[in-house]
C-alpha atoms as a PDB file:
ATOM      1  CA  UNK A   1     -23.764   7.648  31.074  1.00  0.00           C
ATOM      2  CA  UNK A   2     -21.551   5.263  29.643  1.00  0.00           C
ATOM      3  CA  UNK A   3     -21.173   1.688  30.347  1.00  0.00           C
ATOM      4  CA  UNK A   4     -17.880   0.220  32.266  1.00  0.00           C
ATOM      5  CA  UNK A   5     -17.850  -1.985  28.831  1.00  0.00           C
ATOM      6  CA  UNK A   6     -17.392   1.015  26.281  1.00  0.00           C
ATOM      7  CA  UNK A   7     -14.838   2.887  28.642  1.00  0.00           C
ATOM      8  CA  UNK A   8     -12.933  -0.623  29.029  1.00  0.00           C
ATOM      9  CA  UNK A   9     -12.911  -0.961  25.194  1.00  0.00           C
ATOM     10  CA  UNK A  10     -11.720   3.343  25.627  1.00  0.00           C
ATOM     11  CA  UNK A  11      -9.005   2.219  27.814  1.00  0.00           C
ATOM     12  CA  UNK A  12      -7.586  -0.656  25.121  1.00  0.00           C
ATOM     13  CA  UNK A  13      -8.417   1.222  22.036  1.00  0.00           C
ATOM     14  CA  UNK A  14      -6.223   4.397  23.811  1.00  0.00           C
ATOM     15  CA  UNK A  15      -3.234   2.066  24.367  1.00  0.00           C
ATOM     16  CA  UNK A  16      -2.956   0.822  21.166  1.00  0.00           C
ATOM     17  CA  UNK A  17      -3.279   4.134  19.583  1.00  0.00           C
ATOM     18  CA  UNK A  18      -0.885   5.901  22.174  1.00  0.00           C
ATOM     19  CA  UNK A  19       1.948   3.151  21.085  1.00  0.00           C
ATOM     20  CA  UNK A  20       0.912   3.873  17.427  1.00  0.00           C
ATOM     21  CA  UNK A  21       1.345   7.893  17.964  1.00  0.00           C
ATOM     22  CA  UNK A  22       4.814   7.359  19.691  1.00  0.00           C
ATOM     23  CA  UNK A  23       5.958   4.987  16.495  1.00  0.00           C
ATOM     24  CA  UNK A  24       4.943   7.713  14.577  1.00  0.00           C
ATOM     25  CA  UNK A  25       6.340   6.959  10.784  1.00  0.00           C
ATOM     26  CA  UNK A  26       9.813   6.841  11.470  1.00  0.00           C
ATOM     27  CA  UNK A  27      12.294   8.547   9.179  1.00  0.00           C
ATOM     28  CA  UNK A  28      11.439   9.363   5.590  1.00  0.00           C
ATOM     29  CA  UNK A  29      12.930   6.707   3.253  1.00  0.00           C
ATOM     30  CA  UNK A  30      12.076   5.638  -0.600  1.00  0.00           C
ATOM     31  CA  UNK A  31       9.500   2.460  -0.431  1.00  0.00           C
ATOM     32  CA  UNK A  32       8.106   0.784  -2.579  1.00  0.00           C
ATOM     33  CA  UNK A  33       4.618   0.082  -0.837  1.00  0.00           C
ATOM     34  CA  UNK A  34       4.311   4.075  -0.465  1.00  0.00           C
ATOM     35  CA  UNK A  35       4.091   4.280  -4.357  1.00  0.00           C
ATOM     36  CA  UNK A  36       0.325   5.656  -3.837  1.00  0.00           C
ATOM     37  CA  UNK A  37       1.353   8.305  -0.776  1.00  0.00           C
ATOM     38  CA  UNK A  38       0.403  12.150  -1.545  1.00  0.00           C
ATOM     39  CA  UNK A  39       3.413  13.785  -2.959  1.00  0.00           C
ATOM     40  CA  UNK A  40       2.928  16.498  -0.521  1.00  0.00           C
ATOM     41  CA  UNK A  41       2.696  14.594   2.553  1.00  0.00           C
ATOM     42  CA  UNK A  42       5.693  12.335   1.904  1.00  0.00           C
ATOM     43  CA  UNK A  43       7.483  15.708   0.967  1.00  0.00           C
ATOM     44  CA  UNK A  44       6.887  17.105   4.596  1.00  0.00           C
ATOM     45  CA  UNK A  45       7.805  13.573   5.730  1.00  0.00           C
ATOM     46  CA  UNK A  46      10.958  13.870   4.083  1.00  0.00           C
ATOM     47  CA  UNK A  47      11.287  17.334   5.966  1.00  0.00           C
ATOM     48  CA  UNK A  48      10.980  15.619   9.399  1.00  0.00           C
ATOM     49  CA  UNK A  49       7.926  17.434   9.496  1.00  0.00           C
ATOM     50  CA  UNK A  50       5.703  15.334  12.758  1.00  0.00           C
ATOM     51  CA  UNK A  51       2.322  14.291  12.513  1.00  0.00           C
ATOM     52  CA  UNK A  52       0.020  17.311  13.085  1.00  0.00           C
ATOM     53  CA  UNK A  53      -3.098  15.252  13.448  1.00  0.00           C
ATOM     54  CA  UNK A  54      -2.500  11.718  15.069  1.00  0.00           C
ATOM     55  CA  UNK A  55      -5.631   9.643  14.845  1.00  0.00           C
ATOM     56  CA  UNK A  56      -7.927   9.073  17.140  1.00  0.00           C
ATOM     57  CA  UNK A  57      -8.249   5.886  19.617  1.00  0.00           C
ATOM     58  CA  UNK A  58     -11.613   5.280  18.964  1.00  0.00           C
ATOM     59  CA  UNK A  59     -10.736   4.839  15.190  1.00  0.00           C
ATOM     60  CA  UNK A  60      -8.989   1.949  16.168  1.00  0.00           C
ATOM     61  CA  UNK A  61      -6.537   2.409  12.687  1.00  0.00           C
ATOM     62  CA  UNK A  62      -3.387  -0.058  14.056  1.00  0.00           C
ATOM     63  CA  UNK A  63      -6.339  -2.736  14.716  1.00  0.00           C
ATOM     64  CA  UNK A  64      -7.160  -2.457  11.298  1.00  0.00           C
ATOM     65  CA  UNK A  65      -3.922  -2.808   9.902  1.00  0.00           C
ATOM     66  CA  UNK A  66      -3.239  -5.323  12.099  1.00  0.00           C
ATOM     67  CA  UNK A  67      -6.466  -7.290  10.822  1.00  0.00           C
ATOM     68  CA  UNK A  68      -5.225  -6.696   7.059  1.00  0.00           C
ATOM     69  CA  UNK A  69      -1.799  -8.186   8.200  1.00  0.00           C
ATOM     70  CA  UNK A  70      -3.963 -11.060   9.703  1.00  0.00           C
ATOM     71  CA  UNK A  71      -5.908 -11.006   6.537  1.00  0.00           C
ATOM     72  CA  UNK A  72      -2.681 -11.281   4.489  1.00  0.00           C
ATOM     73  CA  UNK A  73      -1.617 -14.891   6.218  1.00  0.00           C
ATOM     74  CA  UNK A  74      -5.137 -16.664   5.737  1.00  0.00           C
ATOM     75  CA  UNK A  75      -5.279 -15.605   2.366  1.00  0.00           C
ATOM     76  CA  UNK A  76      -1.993 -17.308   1.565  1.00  0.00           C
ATOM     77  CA  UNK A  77      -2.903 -20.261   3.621  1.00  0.00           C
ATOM     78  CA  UNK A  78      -6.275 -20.398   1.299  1.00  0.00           C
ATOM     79  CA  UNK A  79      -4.222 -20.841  -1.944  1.00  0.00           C
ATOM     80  CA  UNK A  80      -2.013 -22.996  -0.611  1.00  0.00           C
ATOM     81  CA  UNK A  81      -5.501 -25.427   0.383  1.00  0.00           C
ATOM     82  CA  UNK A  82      -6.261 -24.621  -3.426  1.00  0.00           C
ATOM     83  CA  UNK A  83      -3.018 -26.368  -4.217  1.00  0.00           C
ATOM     84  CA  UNK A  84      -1.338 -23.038  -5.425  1.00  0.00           C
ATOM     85  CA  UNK A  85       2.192 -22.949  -4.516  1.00  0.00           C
ATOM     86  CA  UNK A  86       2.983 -19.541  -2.658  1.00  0.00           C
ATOM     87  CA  UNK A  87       7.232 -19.252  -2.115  1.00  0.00           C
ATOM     88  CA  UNK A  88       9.227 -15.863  -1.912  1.00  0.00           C
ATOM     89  CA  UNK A  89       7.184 -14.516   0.813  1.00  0.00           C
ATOM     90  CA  UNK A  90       8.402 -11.254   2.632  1.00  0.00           C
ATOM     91  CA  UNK A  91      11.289 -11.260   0.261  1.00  0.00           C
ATOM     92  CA  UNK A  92      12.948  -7.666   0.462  1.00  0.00           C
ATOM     93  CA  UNK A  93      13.620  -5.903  -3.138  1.00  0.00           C
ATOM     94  CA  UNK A  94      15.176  -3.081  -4.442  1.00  0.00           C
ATOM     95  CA  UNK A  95      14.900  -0.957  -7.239  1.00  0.00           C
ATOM     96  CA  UNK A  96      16.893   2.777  -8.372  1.00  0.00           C
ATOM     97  CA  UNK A  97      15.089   5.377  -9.373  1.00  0.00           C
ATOM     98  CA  UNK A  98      16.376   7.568 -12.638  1.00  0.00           C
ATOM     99  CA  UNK A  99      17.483   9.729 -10.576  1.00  0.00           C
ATOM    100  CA  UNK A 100      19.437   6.802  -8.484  1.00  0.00           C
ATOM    101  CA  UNK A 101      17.495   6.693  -5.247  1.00  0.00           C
ATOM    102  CA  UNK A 102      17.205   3.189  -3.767  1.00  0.00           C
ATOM    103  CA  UNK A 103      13.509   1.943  -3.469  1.00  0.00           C
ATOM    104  CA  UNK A 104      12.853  -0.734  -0.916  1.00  0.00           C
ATOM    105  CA  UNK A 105      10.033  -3.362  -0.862  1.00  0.00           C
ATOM    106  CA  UNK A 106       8.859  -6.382   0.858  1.00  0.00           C
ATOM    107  CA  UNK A 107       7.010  -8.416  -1.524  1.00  0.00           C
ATOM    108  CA  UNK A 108       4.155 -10.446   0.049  1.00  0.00           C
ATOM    109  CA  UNK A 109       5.176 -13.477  -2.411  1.00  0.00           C
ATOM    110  CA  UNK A 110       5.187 -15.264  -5.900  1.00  0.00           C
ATOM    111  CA  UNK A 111       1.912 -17.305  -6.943  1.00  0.00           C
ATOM    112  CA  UNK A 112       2.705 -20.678  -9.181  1.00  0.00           C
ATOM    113  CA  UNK A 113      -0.829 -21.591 -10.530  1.00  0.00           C
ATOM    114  CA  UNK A 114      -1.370 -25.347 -11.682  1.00  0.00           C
ATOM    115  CA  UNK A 115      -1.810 -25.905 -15.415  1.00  0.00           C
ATOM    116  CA  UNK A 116      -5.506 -26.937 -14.912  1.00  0.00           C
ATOM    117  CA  UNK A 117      -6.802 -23.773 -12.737  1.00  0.00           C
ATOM    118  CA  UNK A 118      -7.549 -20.948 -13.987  1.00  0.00           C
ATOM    119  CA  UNK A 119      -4.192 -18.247 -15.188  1.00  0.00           C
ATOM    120  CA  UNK A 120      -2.492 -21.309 -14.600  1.00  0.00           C
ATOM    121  CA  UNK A 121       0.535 -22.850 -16.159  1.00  0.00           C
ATOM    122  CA  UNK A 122       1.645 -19.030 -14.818  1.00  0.00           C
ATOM    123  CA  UNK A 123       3.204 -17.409 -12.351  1.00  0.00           C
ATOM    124  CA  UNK A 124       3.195 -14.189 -10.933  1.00  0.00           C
ATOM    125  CA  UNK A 125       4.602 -11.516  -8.388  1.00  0.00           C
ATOM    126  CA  UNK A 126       1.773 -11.433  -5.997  1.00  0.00           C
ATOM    127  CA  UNK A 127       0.210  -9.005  -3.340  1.00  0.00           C
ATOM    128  CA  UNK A 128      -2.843  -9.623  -1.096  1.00  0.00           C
ATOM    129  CA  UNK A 129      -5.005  -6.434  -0.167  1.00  0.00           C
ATOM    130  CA  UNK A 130      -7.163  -6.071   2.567  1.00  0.00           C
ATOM    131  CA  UNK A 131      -9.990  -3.916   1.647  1.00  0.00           C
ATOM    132  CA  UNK A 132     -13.270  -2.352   2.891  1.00  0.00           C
ATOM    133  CA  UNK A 133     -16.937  -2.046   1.346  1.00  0.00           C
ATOM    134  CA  UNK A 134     -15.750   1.432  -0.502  1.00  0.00           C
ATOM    135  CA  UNK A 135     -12.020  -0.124  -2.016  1.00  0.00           C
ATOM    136  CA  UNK A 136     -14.071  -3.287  -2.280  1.00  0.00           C
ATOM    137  CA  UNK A 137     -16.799  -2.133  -4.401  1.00  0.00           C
ATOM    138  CA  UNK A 138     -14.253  -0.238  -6.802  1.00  0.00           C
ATOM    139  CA  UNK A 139     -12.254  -3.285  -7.798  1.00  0.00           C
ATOM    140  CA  UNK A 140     -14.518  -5.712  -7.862  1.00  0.00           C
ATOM    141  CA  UNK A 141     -16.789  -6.986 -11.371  1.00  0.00           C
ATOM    142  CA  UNK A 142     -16.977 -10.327 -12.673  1.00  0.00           C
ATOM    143  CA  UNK A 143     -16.181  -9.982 -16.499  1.00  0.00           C
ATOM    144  CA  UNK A 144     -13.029  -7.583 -15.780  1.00  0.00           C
ATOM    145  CA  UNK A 145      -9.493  -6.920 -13.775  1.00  0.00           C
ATOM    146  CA  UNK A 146      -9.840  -3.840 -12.243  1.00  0.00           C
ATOM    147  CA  UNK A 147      -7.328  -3.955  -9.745  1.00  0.00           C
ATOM    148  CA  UNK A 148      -6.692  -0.215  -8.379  1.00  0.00           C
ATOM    149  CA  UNK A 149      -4.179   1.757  -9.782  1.00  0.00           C
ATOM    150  CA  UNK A 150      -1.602   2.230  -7.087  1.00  0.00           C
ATOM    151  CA  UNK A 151      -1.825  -1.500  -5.998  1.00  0.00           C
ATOM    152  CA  UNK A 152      -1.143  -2.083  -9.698  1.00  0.00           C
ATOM    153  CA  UNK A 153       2.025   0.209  -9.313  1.00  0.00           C
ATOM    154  CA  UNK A 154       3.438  -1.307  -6.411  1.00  0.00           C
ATOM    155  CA  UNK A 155       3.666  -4.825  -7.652  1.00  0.00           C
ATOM    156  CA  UNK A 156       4.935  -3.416 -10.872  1.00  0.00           C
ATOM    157  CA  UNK A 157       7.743  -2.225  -9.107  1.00  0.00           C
ATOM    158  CA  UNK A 158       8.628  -5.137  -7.352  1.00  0.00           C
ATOM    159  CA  UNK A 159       8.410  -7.073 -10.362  1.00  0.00           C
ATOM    160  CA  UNK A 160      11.504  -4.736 -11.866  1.00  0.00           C
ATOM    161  CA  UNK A 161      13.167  -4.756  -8.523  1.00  0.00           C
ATOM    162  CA  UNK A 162      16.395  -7.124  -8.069  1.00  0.00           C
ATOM    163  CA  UNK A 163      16.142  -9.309  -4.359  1.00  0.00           C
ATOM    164  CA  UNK A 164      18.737  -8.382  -1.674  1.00  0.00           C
ATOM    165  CA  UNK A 165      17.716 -10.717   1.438  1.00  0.00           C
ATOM    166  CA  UNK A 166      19.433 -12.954   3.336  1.00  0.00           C
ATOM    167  CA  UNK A 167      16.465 -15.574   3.642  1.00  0.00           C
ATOM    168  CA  UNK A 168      17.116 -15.829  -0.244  1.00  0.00           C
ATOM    169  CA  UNK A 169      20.696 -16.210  -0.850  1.00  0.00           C
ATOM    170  CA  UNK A 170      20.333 -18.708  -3.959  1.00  0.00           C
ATOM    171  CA  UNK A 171      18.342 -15.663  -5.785  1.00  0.00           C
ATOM    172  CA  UNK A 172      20.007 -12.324  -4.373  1.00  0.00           C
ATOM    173  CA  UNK A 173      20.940 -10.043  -7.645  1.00  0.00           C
ATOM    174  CA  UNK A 174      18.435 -11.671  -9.832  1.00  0.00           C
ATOM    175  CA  UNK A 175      14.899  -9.701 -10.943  1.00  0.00           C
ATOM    176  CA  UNK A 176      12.370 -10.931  -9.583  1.00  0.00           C
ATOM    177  CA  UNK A 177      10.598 -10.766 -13.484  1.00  0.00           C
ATOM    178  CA  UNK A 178      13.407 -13.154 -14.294  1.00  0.00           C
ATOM    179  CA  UNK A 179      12.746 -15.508 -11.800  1.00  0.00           C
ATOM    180  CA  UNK A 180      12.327 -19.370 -13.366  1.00  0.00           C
ATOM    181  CA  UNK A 181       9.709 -21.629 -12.443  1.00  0.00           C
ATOM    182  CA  UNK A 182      10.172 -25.064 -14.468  1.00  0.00           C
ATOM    183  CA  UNK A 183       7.579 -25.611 -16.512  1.00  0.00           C
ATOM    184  CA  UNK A 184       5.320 -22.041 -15.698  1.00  0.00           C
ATOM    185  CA  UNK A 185       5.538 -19.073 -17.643  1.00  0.00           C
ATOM    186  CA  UNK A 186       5.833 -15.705 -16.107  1.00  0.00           C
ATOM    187  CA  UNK A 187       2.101 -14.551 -16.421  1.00  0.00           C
ATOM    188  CA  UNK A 188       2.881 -10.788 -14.334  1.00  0.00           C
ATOM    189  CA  UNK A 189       0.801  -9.239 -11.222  1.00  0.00           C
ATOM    190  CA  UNK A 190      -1.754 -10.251  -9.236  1.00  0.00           C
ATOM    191  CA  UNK A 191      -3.947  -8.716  -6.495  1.00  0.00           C
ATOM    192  CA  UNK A 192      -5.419 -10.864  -4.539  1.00  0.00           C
ATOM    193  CA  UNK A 193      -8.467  -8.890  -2.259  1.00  0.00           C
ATOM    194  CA  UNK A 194      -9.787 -10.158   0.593  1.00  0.00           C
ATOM    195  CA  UNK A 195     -13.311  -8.156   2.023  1.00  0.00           C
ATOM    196  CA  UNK A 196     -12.842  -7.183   5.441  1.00  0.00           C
ATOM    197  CA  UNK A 197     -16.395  -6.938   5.852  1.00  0.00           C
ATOM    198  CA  UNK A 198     -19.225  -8.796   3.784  1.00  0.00           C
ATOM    199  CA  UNK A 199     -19.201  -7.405   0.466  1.00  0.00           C
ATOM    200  CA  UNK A 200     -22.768  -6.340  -1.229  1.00  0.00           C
ATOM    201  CA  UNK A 201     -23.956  -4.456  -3.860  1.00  0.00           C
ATOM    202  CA  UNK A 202     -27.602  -2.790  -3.217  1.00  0.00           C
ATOM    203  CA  UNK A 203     -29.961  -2.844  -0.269  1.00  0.00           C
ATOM    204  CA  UNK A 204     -32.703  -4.573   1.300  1.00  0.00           C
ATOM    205  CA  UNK A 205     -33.865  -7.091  -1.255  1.00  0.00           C
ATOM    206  CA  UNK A 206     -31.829  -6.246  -4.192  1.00  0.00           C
ATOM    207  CA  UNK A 207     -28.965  -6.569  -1.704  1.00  0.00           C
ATOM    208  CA  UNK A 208     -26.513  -8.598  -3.597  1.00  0.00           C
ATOM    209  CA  UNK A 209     -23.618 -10.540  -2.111  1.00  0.00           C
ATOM    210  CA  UNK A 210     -19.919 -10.509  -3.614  1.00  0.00           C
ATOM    211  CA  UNK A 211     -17.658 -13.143  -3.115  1.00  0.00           C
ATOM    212  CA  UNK A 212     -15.006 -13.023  -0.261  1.00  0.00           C
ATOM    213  CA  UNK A 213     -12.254 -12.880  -2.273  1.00  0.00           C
ATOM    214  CA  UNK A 214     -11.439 -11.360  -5.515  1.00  0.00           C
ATOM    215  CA  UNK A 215      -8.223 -11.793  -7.785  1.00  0.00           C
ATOM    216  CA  UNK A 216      -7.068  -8.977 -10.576  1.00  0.00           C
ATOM    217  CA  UNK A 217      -4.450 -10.444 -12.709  1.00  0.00           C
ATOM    218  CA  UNK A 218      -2.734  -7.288 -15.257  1.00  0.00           C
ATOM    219  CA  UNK A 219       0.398  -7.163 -17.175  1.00  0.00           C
ATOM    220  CA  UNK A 220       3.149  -5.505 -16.527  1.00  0.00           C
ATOM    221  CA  UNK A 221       5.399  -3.354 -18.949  1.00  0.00           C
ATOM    222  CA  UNK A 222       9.395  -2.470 -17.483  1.00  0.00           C
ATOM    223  CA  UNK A 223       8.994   1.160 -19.385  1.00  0.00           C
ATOM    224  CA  UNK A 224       5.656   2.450 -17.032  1.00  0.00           C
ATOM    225  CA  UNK A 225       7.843   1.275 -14.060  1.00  0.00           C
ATOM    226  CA  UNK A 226      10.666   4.156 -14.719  1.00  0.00           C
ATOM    227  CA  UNK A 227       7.036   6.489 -15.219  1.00  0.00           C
ATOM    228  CA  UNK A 228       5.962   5.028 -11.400  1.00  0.00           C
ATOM    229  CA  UNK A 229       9.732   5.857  -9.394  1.00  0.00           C
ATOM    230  CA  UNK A 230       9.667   9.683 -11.185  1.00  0.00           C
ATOM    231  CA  UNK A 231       7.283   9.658  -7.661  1.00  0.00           C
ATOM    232  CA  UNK A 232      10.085   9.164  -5.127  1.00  0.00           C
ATOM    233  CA  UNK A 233      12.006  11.286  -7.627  1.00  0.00           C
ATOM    234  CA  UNK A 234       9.727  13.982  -7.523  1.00  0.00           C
ATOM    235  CA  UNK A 235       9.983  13.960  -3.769  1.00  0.00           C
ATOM    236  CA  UNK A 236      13.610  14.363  -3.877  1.00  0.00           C
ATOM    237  CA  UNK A 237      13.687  17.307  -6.384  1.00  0.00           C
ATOM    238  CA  UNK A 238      11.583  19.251  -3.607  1.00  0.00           C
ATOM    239  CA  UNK A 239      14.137  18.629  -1.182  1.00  0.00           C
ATOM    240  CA  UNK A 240      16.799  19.759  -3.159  1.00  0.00           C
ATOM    241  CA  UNK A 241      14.921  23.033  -4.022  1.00  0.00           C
ATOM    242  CA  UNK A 242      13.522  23.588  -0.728  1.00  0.00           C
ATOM    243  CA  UNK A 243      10.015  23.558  -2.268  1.00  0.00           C
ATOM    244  CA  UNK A 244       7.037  21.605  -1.829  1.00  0.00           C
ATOM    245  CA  UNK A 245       3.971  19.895  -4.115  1.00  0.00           C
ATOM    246  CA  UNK A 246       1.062  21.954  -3.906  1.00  0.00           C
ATOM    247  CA  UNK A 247      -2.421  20.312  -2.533  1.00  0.00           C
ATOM    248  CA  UNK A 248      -3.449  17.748  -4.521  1.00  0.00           C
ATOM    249  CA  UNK A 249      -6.942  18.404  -6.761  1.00  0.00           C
ATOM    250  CA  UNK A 250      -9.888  16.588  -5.492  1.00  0.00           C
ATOM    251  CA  UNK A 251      -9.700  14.230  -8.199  1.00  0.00           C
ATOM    252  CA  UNK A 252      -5.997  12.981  -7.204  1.00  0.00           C
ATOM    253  CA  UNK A 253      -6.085   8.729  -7.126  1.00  0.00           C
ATOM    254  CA  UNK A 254      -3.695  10.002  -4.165  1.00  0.00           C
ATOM    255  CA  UNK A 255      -6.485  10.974  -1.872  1.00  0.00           C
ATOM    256  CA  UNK A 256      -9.187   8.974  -3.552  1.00  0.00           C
ATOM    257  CA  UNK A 257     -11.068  11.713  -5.107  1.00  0.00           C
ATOM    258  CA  UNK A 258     -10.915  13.950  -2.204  1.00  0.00           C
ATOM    259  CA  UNK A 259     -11.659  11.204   0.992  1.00  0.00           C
ATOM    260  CA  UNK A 260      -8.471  10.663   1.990  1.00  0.00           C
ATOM    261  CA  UNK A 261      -7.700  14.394   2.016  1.00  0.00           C
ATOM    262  CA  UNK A 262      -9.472  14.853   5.936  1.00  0.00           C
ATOM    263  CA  UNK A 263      -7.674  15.101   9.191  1.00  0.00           C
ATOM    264  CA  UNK A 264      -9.901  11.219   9.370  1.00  0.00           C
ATOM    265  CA  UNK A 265      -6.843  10.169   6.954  1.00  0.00           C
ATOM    266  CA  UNK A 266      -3.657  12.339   6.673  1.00  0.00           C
ATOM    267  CA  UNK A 267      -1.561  12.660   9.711  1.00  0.00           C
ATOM    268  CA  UNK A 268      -0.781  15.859   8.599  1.00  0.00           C
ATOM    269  CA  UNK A 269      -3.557  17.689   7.009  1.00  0.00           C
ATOM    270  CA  UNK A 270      -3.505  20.609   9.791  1.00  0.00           C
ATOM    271  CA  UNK A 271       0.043  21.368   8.692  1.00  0.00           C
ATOM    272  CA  UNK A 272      -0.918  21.112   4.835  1.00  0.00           C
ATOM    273  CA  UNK A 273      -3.917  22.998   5.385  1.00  0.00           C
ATOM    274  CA  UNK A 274      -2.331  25.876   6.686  1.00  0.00           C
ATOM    275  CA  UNK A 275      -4.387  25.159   9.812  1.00  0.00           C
ATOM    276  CA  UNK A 276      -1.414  24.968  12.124  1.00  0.00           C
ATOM    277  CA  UNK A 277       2.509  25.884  12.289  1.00  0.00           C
ATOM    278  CA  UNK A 278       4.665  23.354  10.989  1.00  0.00           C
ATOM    279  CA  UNK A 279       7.137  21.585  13.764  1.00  0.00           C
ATOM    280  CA  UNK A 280       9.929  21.147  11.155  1.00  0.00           C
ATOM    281  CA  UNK A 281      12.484  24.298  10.994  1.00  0.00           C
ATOM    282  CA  UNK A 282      12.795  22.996   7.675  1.00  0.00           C
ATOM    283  CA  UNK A 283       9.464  23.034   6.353  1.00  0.00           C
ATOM    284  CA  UNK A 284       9.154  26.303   8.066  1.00  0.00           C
ATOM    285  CA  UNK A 285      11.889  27.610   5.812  1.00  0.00           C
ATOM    286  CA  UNK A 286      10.520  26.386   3.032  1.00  0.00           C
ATOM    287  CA  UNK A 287       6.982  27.868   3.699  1.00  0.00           C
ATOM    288  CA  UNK A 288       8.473  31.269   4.435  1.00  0.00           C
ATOM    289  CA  UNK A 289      10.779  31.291   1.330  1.00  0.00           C
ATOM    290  CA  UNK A 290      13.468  31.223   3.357  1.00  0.00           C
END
């Protein structure tokens, strides 16, 4: 039998989760921190097509955002203790595609590193990642950056996106790659990852411990930005044709080789999978050839 303390934790877990299922994720719109989504979900987003498998309360997924939004704010305050000066924080961007689709973003801030520390005399458009023992392993190495690929994309774009926020009136319509620091030199992205849990490498006693934090500096090039928005693009052209992207091979950075292609991850893997009817008249039409 279970203990009043693990159906009390039930009970808290289930109310979070219940007000995360009725959110749902909103209306399909072009954003910038989606750049990584699977082409075929977003597609039966953008069909209004509902979630066909909401996670699970024990999961506790909105908790762990939550903590990575938590994670996100002492991460900044760190650098700031450092003496790094953190400034454009939450600053909403925008960016067209080629095909002229507005791409929204909310950029977690620009890093100005002191001459005497390390990439400093720099600055760059920043993002902070929380990330567990799997993402956490991938990126991390001591001699390399080897920020992930997606996360790479994303501040990328925001780098080539022009600022459109009212907290920032002095700099709305400039790029945020054409920002001026006096005295710094614009140095491009970095990730800054913060372990959710303790990071190791090994087990028992070759068990090897990883710092808490980890930063990937990489530069970025305005031409592989137009390459990244042919995604939200992409989605757009299915609309228009009343098609959709087929299931994305195992080996798609998308799904991360296959993990993130479980009902444990997408919200609508039943629906992709064929498993059950799709909600959406739309989708239906599209899956019937209509």
């Amino acid at each position: 039998m279970k203990s009043d303390g693990w159906k009390l934790a039930e009970v808290i877990l289930k109310a979070v989760n219940d007000k995360d299922i009725a959110k749902g994720d909103g209306n399909y719109y072009p954003r910038t921190s989606a750049i990584g989504r699977c082409p075929r979900d977003a597609t039966m987003h953008a069909y209004d097509e509902p979630w066909s498998d909401p996670p699970e309360s024990m999961w506790g997924q909105q908790l762990r955002f939550d903590m990575g939004h938590d994670a996100e704010v002492r991460v900044i305050d760190a650098m700031e203790i450092a003496g790094i000066t953190v400034c454009c924080q939450q600053m909403t961007v925008e960016i067209e595609t080629p095909m002229g689709l507005k791409v929204t973003g909310h950029m977690d801030g620009v890093i100005v590193i002191p001459h005497d520390m390390p990439h400093g005399g720099k600055w760059y458009v920043m993002d902070v990642k929380s990330a567990g023992p799997y993402m956490y392993r991938k990126i991390y190495d001591e001699q390399e950056s080897k920020g992930n690929i997606t996360n790479r994309q994303q501040i990328s774009i925001y780098a080539e996106s022009v600022i459109n926020d009212e907290k920032f009136p002095d700099l709305n319509g400039n790029k945020v790659s054409d920002l001026l620091f006096e005295g710094y030199e614009y140095g491009g992205g970095m990730l800054a990852y913060i372990a959710i849990d303790r990071p190791t490498k090994g087990y028992g006693p070759k068990k090897v411990d990883y710092p808490k934090l980890h930063l990937c500096q990489f530069e970025i090039e305005s031409f592989d930005v137009e390459m990244y928005l042919d995604k939200f693009d992409d989605v757009q052209i299915h609309l228009d044709e009343n098609t959709l992207p087929g299931i994305p091979h195992s080996s798609d950075e998308a799904i991360w080789g296959g993990i993130r292609c479980s009902p444990r991850w997408c919200r609508r893997y039943s629906v992709c999978q064929s498993i059950t009817e799709p909600q959406s008249k739309k989708l239906r039409e599209v899956l019937d050839g209509v």
